[in-house]
N, C-alpha and C. Protein backbone atom coordinates (compact mmCIF):
# COMPACT_ATOMS: atom_id res chain seq x y z
N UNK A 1 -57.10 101.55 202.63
CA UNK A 1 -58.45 101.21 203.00
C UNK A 1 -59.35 101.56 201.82
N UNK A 2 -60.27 100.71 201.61
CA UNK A 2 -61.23 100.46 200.21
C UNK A 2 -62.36 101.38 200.99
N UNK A 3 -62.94 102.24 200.32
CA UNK A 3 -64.05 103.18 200.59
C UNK A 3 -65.14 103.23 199.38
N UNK A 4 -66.24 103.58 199.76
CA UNK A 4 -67.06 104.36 198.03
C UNK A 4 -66.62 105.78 197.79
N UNK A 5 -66.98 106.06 196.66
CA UNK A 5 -66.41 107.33 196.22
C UNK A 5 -67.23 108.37 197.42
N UNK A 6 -68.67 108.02 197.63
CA UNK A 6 -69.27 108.76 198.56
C UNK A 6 -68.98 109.13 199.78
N UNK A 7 -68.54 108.18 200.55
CA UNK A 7 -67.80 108.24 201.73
C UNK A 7 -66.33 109.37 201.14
N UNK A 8 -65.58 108.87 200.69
CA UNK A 8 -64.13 109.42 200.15
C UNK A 8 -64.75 111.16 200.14
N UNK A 9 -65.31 111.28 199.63
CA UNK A 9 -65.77 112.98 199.26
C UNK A 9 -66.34 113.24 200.67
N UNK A 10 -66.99 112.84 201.14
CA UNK A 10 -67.41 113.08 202.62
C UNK A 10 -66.50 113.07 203.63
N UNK A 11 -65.58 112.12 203.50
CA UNK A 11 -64.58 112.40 204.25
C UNK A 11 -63.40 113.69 203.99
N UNK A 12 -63.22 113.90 202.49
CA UNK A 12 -62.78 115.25 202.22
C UNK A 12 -63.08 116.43 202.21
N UNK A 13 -64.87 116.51 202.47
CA UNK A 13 -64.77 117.91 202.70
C UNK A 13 -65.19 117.89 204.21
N UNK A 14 -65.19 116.84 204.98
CA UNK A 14 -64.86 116.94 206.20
C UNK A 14 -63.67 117.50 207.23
N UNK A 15 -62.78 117.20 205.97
CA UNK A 15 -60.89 117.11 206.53
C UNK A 15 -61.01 119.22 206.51
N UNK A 16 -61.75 120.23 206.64
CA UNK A 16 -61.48 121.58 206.61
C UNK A 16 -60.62 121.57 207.44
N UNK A 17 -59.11 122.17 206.98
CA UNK A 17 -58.37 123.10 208.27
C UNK A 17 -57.02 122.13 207.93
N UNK A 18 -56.81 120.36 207.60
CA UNK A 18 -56.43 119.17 207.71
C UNK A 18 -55.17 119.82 205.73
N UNK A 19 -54.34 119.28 206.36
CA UNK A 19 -53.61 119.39 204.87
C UNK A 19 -53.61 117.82 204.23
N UNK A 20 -54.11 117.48 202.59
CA UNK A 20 -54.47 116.77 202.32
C UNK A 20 -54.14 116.21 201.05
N UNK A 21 -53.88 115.51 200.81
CA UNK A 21 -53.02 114.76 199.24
C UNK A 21 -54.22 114.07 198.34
N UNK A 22 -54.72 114.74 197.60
CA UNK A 22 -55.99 113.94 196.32
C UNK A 22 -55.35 113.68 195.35
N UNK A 23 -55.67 112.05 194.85
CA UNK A 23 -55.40 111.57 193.41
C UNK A 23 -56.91 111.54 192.85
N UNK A 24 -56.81 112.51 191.43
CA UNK A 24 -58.06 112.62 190.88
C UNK A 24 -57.55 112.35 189.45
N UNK A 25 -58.79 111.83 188.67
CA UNK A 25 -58.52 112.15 187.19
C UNK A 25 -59.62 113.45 186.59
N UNK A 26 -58.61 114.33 186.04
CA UNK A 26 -58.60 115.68 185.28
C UNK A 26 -59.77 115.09 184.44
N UNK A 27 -60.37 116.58 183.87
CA UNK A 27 -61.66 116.51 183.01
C UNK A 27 -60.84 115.98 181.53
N UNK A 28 -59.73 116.47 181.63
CA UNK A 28 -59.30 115.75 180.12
C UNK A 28 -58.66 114.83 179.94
N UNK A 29 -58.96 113.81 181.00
CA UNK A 29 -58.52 112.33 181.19
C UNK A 29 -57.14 112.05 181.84
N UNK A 30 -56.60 112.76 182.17
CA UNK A 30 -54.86 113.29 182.89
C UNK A 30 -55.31 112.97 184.12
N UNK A 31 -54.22 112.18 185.23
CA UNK A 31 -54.30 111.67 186.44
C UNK A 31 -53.35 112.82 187.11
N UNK A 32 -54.08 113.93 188.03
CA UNK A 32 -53.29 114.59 188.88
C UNK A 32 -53.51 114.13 190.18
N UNK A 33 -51.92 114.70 191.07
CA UNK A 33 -52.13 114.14 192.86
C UNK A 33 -51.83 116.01 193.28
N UNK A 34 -52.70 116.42 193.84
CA UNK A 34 -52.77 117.25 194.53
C UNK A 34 -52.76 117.55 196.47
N UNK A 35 -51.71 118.65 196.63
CA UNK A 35 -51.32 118.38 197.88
C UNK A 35 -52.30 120.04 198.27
N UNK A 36 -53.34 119.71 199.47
CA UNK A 36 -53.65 121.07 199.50
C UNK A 36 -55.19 121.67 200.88
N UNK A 37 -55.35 122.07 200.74
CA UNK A 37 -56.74 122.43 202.14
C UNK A 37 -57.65 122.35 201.32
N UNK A 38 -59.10 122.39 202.30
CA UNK A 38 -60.06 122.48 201.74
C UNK A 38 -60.71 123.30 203.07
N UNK A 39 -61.60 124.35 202.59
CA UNK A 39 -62.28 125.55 203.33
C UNK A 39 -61.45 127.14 203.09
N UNK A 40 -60.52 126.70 202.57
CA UNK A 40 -59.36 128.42 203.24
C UNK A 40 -60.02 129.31 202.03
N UNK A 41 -60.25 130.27 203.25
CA UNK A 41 -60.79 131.63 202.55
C UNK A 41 -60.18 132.68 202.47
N UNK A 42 -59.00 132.61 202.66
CA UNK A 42 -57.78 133.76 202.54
C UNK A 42 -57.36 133.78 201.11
N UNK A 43 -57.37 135.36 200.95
CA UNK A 43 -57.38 135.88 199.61
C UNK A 43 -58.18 135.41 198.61
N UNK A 44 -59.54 135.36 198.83
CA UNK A 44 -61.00 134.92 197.60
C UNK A 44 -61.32 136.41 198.16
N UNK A 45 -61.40 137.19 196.95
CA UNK A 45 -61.89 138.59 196.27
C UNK A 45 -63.05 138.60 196.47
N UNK A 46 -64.44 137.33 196.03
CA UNK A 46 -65.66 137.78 196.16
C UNK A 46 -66.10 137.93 194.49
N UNK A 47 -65.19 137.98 193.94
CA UNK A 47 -65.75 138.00 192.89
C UNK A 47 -66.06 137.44 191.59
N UNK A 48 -65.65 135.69 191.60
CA UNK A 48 -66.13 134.58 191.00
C UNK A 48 -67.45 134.19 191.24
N UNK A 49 -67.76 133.11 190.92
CA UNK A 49 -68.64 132.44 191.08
C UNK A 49 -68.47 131.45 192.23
N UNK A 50 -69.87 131.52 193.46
CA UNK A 50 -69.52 130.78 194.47
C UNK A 50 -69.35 129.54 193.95
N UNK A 51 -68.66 128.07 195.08
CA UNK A 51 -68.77 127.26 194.87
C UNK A 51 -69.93 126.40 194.82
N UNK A 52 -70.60 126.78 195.97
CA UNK A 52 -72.29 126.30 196.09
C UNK A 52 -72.64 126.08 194.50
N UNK A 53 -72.37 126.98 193.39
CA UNK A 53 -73.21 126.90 192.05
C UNK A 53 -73.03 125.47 191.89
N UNK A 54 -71.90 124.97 192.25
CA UNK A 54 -71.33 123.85 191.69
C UNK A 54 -71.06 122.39 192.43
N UNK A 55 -72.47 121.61 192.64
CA UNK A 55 -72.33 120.75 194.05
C UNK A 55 -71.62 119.82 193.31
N UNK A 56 -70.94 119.32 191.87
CA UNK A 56 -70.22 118.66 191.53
C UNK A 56 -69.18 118.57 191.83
N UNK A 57 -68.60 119.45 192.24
CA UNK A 57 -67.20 120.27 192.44
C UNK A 57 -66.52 120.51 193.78
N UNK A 58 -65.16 120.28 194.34
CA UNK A 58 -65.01 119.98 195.43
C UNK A 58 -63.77 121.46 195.42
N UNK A 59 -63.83 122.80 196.19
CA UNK A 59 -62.63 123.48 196.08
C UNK A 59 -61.53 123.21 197.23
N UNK A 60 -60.20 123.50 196.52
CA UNK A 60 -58.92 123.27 197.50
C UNK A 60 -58.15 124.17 196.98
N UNK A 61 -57.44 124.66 197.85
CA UNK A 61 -55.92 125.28 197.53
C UNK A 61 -55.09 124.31 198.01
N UNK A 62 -54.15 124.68 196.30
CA UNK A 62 -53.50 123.92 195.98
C UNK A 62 -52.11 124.45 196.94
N UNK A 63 -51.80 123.85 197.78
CA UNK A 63 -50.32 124.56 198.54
C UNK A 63 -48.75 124.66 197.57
N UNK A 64 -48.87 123.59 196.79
CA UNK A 64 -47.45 123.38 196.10
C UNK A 64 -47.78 124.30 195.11
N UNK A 65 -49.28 124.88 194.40
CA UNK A 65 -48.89 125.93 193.60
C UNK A 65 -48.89 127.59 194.33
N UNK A 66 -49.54 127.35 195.51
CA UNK A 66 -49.52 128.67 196.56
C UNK A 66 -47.94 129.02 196.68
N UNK A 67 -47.08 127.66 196.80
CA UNK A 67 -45.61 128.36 197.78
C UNK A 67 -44.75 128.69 196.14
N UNK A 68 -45.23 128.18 194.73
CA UNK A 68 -44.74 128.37 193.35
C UNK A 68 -44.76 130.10 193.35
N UNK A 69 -45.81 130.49 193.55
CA UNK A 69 -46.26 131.55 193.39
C UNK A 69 -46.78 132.86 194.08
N UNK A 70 -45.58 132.73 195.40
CA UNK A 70 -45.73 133.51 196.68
C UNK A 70 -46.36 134.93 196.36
N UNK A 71 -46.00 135.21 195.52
CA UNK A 71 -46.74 137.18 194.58
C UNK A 71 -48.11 136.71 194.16
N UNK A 72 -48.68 135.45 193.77
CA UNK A 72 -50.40 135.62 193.76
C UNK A 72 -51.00 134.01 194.19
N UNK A 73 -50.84 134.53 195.45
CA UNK A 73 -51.55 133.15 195.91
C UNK A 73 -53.04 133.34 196.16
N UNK A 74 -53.53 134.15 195.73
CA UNK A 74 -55.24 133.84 195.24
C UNK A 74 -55.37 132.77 193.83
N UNK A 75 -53.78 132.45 192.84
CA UNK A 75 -54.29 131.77 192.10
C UNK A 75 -53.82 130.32 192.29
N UNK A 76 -54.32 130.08 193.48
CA UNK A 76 -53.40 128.93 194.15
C UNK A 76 -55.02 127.63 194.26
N UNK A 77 -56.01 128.44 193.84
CA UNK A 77 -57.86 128.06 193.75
C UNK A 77 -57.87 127.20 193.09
N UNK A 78 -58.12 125.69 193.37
CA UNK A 78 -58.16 124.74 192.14
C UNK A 78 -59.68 124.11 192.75
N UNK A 79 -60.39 123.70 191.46
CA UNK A 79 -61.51 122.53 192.06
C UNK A 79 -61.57 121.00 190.92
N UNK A 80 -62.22 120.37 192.00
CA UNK A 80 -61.83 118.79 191.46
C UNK A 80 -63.00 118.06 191.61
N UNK A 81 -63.05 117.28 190.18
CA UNK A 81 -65.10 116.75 190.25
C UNK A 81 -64.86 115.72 191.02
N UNK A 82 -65.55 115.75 191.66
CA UNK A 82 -66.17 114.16 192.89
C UNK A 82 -65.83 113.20 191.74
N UNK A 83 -66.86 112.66 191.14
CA UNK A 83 -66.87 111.62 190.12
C UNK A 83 -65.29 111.32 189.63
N UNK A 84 -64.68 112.37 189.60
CA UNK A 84 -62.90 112.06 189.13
C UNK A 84 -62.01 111.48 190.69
N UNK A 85 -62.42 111.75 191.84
CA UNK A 85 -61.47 111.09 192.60
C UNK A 85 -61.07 109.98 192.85
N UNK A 86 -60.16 109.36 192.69
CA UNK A 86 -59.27 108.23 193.20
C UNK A 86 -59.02 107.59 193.99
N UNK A 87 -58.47 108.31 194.84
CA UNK A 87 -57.71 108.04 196.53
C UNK A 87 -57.42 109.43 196.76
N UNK A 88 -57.12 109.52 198.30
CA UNK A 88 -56.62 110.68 199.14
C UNK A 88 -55.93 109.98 200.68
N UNK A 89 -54.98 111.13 200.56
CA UNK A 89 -54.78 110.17 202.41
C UNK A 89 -55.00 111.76 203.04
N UNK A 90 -55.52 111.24 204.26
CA UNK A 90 -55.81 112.09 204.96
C UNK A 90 -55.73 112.07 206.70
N UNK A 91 -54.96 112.63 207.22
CA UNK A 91 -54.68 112.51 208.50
C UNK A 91 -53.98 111.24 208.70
N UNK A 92 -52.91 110.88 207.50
CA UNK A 92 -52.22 109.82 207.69
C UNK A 92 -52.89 108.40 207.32
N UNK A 93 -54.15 108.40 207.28
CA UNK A 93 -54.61 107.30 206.54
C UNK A 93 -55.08 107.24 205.24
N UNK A 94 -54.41 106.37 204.71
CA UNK A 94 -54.60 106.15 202.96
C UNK A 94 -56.06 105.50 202.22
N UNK A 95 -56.92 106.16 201.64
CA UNK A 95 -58.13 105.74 201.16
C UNK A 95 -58.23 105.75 200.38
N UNK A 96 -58.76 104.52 198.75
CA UNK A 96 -58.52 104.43 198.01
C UNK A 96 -60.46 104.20 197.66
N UNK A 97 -60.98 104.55 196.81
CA UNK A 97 -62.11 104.18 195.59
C UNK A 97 -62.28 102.93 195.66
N UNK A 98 -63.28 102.19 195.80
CA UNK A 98 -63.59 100.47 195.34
C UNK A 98 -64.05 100.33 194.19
N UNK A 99 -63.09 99.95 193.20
CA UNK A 99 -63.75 99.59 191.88
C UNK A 99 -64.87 98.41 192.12
């Protein structure tokens, strides 16, 4: 299903709680697919910088690097610019960007 990028991000940080697959392109031009939540606040210290600073910015834990790294899954924290997303499927339906 063809979406705007606006909708697509709205619908992702809607999906809290929902496990979720994002194809984004990386700030240094690299196409990653990330499998992962968005909202989980288990194991955030408090002592970064909130996300709020950053309304560009969408945070997820990443699950495939959470279960890599069962001894520090606080560094399991990835974020991904709006403007870079692709597609995501979510709750089984596949949504793709309208060029």
């Amino acid at each position: 299903m063809f979406v705007s990028r606006e909708t697509l991000v709205k619908k992702i940080t809607e999906s809290a709680g929902s496990i979720i697959t994002v194809d984004f392109i990386k700030k240094d031009g690299g196409k990653r697919t990330l499998n992962g939540r968005i909202g989980v606040k288990t194991h955030v210290k408090g002592t970064g910088r909130p996300m709020t600073n950053y309304p560009h910015l969408i945070g997820i834990y990443d699950l495939q690097l959470a279960k890599a790294n069962p001894d520090h899954p606080e560094l399991a924290y990835r974020a991904m610019r709006k403007e870079g997303i692709v597609a995501a499927r979510i709750n089984g339906t596949s949504y793709e960007v309208s060029k």
